[in-house]
C-alpha atoms as a PDB file:
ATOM      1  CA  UNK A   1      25.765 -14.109 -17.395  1.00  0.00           C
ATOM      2  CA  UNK A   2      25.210 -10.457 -17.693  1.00  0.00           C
ATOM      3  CA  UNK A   3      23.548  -7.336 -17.243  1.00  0.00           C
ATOM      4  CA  UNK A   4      21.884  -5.801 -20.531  1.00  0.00           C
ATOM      5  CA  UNK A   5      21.468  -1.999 -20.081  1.00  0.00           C
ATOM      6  CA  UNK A   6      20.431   0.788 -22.286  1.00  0.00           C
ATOM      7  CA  UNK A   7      21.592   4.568 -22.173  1.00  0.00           C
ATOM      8  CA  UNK A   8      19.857   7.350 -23.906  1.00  0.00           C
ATOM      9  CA  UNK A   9      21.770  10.519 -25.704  1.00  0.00           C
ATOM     10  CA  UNK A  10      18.872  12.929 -26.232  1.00  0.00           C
ATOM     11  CA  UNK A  11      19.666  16.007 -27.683  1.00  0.00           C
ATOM     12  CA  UNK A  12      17.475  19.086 -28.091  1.00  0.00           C
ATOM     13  CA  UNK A  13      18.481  22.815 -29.004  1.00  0.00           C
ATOM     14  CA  UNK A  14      22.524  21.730 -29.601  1.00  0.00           C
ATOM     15  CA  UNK A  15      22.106  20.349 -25.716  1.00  0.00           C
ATOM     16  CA  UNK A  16      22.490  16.822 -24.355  1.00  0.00           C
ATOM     17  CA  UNK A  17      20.005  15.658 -21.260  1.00  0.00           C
ATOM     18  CA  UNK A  18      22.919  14.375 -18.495  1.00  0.00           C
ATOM     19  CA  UNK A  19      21.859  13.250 -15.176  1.00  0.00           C
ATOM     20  CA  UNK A  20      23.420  13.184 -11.667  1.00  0.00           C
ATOM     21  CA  UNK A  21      22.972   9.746 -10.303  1.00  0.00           C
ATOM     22  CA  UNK A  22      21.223   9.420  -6.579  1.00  0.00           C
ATOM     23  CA  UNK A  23      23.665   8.970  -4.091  1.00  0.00           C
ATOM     24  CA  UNK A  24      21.828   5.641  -3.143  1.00  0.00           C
ATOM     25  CA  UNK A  25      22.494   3.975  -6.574  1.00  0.00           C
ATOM     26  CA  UNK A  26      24.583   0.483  -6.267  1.00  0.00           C
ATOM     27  CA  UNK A  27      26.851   1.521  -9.209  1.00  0.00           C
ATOM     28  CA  UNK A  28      28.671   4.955 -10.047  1.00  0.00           C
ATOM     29  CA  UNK A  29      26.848   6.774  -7.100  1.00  0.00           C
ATOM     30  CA  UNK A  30      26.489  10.510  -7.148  1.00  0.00           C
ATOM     31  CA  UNK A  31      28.095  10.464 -11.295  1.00  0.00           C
ATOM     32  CA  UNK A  32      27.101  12.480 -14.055  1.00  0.00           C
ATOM     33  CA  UNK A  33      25.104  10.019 -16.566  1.00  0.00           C
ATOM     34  CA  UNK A  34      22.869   9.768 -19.758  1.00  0.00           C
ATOM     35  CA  UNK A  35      19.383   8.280 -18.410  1.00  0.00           C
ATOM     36  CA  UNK A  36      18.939   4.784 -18.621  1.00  0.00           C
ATOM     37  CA  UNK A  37      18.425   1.575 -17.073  1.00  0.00           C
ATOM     38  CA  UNK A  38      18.465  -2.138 -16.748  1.00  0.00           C
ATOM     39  CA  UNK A  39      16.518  -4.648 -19.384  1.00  0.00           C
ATOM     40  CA  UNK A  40      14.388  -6.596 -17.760  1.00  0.00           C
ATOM     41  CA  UNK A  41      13.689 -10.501 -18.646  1.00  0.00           C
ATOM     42  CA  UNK A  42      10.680 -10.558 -20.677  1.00  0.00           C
ATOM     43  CA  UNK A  43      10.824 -14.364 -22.539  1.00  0.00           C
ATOM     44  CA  UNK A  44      10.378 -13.943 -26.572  1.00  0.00           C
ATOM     45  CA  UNK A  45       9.586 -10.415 -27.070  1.00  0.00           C
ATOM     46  CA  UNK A  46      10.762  -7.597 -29.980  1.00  0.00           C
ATOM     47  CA  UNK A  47      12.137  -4.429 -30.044  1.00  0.00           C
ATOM     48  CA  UNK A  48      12.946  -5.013 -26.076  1.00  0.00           C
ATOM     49  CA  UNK A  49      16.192  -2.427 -26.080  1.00  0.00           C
ATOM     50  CA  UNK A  50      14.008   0.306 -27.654  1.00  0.00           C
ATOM     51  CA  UNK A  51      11.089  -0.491 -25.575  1.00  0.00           C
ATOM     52  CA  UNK A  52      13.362  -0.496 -22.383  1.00  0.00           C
ATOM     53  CA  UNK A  53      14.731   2.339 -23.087  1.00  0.00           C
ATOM     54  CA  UNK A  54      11.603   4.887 -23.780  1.00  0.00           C
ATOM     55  CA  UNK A  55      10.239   3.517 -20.692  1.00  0.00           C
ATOM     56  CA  UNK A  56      13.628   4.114 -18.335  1.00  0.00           C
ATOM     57  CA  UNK A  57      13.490   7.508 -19.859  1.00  0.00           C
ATOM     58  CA  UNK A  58      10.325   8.432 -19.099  1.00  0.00           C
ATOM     59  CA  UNK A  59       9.920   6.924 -15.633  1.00  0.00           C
ATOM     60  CA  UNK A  60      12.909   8.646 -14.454  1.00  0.00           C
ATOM     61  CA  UNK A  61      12.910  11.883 -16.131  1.00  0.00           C
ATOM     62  CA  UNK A  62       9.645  12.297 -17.499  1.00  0.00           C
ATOM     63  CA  UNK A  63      10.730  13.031 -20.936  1.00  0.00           C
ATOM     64  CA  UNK A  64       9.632  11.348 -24.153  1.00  0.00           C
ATOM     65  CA  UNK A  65      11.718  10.218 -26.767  1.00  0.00           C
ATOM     66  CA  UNK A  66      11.701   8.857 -30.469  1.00  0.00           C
ATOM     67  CA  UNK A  67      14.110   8.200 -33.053  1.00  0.00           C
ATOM     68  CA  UNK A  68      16.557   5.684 -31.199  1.00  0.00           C
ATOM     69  CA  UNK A  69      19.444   5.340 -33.641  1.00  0.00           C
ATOM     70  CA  UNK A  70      22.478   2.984 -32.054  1.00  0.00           C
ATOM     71  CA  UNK A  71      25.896   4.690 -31.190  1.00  0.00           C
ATOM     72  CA  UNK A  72      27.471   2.057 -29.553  1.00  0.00           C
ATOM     73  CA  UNK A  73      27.943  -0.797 -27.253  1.00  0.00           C
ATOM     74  CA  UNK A  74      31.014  -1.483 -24.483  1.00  0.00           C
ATOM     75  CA  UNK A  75      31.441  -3.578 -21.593  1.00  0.00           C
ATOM     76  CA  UNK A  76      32.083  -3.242 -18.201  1.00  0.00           C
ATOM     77  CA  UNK A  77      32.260  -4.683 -15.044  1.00  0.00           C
ATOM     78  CA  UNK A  78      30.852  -2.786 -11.534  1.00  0.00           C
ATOM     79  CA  UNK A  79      32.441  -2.477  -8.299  1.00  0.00           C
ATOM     80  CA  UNK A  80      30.214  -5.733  -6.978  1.00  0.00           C
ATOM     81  CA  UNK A  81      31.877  -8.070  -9.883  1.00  0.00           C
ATOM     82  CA  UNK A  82      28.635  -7.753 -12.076  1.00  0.00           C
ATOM     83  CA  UNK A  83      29.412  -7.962 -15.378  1.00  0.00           C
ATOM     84  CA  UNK A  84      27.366  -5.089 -17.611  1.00  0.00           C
ATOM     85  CA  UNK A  85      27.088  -4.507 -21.224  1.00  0.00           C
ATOM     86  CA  UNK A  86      26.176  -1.473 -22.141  1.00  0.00           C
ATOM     87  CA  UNK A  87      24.084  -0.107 -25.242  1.00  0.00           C
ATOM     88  CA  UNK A  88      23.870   4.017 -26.141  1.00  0.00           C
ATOM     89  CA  UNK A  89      21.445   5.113 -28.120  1.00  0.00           C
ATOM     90  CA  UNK A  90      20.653   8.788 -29.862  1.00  0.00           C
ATOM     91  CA  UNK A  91      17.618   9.960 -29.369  1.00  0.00           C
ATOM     92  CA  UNK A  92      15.292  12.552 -30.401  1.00  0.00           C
ATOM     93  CA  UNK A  93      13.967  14.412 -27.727  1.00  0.00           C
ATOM     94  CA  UNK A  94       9.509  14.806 -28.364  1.00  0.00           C
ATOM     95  CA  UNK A  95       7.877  16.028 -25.521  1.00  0.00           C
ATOM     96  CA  UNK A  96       8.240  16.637 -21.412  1.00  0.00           C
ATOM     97  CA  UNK A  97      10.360  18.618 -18.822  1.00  0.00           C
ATOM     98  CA  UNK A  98      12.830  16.795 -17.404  1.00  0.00           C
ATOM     99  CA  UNK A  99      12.625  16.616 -13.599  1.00  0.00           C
ATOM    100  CA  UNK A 100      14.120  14.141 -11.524  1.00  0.00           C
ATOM    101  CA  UNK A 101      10.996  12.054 -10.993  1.00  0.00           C
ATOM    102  CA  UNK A 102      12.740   8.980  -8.670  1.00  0.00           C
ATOM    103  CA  UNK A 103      14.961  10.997  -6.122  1.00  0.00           C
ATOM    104  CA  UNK A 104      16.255   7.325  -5.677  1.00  0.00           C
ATOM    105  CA  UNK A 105      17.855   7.076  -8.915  1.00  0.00           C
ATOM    106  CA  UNK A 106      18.452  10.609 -10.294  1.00  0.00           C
ATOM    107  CA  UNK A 107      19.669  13.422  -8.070  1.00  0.00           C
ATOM    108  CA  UNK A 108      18.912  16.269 -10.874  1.00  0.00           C
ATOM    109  CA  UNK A 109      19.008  16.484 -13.933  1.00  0.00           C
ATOM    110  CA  UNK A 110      20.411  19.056 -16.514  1.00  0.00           C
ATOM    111  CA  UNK A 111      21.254  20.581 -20.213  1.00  0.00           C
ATOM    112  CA  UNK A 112      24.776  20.391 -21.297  1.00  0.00           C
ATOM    113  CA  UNK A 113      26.468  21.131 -24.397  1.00  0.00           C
ATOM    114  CA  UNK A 114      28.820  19.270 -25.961  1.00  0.00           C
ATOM    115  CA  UNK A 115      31.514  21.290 -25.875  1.00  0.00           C
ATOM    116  CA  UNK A 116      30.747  21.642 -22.125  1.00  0.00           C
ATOM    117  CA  UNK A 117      30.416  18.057 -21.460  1.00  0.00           C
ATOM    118  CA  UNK A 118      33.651  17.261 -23.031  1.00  0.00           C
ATOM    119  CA  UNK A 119      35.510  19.991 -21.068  1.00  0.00           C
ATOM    120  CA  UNK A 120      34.356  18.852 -17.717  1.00  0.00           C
ATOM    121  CA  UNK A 121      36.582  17.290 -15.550  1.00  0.00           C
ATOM    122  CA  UNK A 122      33.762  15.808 -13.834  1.00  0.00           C
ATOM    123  CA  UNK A 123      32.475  13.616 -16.152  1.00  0.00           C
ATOM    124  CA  UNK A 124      33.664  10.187 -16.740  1.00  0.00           C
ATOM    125  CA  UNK A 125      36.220  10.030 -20.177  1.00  0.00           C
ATOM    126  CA  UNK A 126      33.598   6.758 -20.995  1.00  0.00           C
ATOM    127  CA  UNK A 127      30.234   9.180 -21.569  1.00  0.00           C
ATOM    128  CA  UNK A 128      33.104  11.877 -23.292  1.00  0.00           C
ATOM    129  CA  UNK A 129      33.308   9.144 -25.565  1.00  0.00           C
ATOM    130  CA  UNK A 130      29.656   8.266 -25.921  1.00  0.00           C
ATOM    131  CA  UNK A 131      28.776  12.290 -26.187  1.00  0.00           C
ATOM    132  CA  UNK A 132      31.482  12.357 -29.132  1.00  0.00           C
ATOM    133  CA  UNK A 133      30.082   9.583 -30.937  1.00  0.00           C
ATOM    134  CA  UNK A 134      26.723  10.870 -30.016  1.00  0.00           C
ATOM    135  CA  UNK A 135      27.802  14.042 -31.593  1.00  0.00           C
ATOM    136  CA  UNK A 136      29.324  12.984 -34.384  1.00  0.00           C
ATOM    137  CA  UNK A 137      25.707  10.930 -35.529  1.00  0.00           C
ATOM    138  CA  UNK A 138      23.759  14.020 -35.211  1.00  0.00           C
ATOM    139  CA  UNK A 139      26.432  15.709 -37.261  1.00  0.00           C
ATOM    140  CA  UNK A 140      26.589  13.128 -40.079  1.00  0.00           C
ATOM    141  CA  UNK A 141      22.466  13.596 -40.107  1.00  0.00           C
ATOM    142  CA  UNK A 142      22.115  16.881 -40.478  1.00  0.00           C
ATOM    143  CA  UNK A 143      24.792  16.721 -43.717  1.00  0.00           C
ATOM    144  CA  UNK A 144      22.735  14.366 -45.037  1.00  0.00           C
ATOM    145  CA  UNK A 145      19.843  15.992 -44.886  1.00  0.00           C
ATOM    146  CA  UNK A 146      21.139  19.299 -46.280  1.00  0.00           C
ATOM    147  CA  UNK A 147      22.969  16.980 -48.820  1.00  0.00           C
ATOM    148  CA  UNK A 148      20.133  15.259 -50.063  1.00  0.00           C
END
């Protein structure tokens, strides 16, 4: 079997919410991230990625989001042999300033753009990739809107 988990790209003011990962997480310790987290097994249920999700987000960062739109999905396997897929959603960013709430999973937390995200040579070419798609949503929105 696998591990279902759920990332969230919230952007506010042209800015993505990225997150340095505590030292004393299992996988990618210490790495620049969305926020996120593991879903949990809840029997027959609805709507459990989007639920997961807004509750990840808040409980680590204390930020509160809406709008989840999908951007994509990859797999991956972690350093211990557990085998991961992975589900990144856009979100709309409502209310709350993001601190680092659980020191144990997120070291800090901060506002990057995505022209400085995808410049970085610290972060991983896999959340360049979901920033670009992320990106690339909001952009197709907004010329709909002004469109239409």
């Amino acid at each position: 079997m696998f591990i279902v988990n759920v990332e969230a790209a919230i952007y506010k003011d042209e800015k993505w919410l990225i997150v340095r990962r505590s030292e004393k997480e299992e996988h990618a310790a210490g790495a620049l991230a969305l926020v996120g987290g593991k879903v949990d097994k809840e029997g027959n249920s609805t709507d459990i990625l989007e639920r997961t999700l807004i509750r990840e987000v808040e409980e680590e960062v204390g930020v509160i989001i809406s709008n989840l739109a999908y951007v994509n999905s990859s797999s991956f396997v972690t350093d211990s042999g557990t085998h991961v897929i992975d589900i990144v959603f856009l979100c709309s960013y409502q209310a709350g300033e993001p601190i680092a709430k659980d020191p144990d999973e997120v070291a800090s937390v901060n506002w990057m753009s995505t022209e400085e995200i995808l410049d970085s040579a610290e972060i991983p070419s896999y959340l360049k990739e979901n920033i670009q798609l992320a990106n690339d949503l909001v952009k197709a929105k907004e010329s709909y809107l002004i469109n239409n």
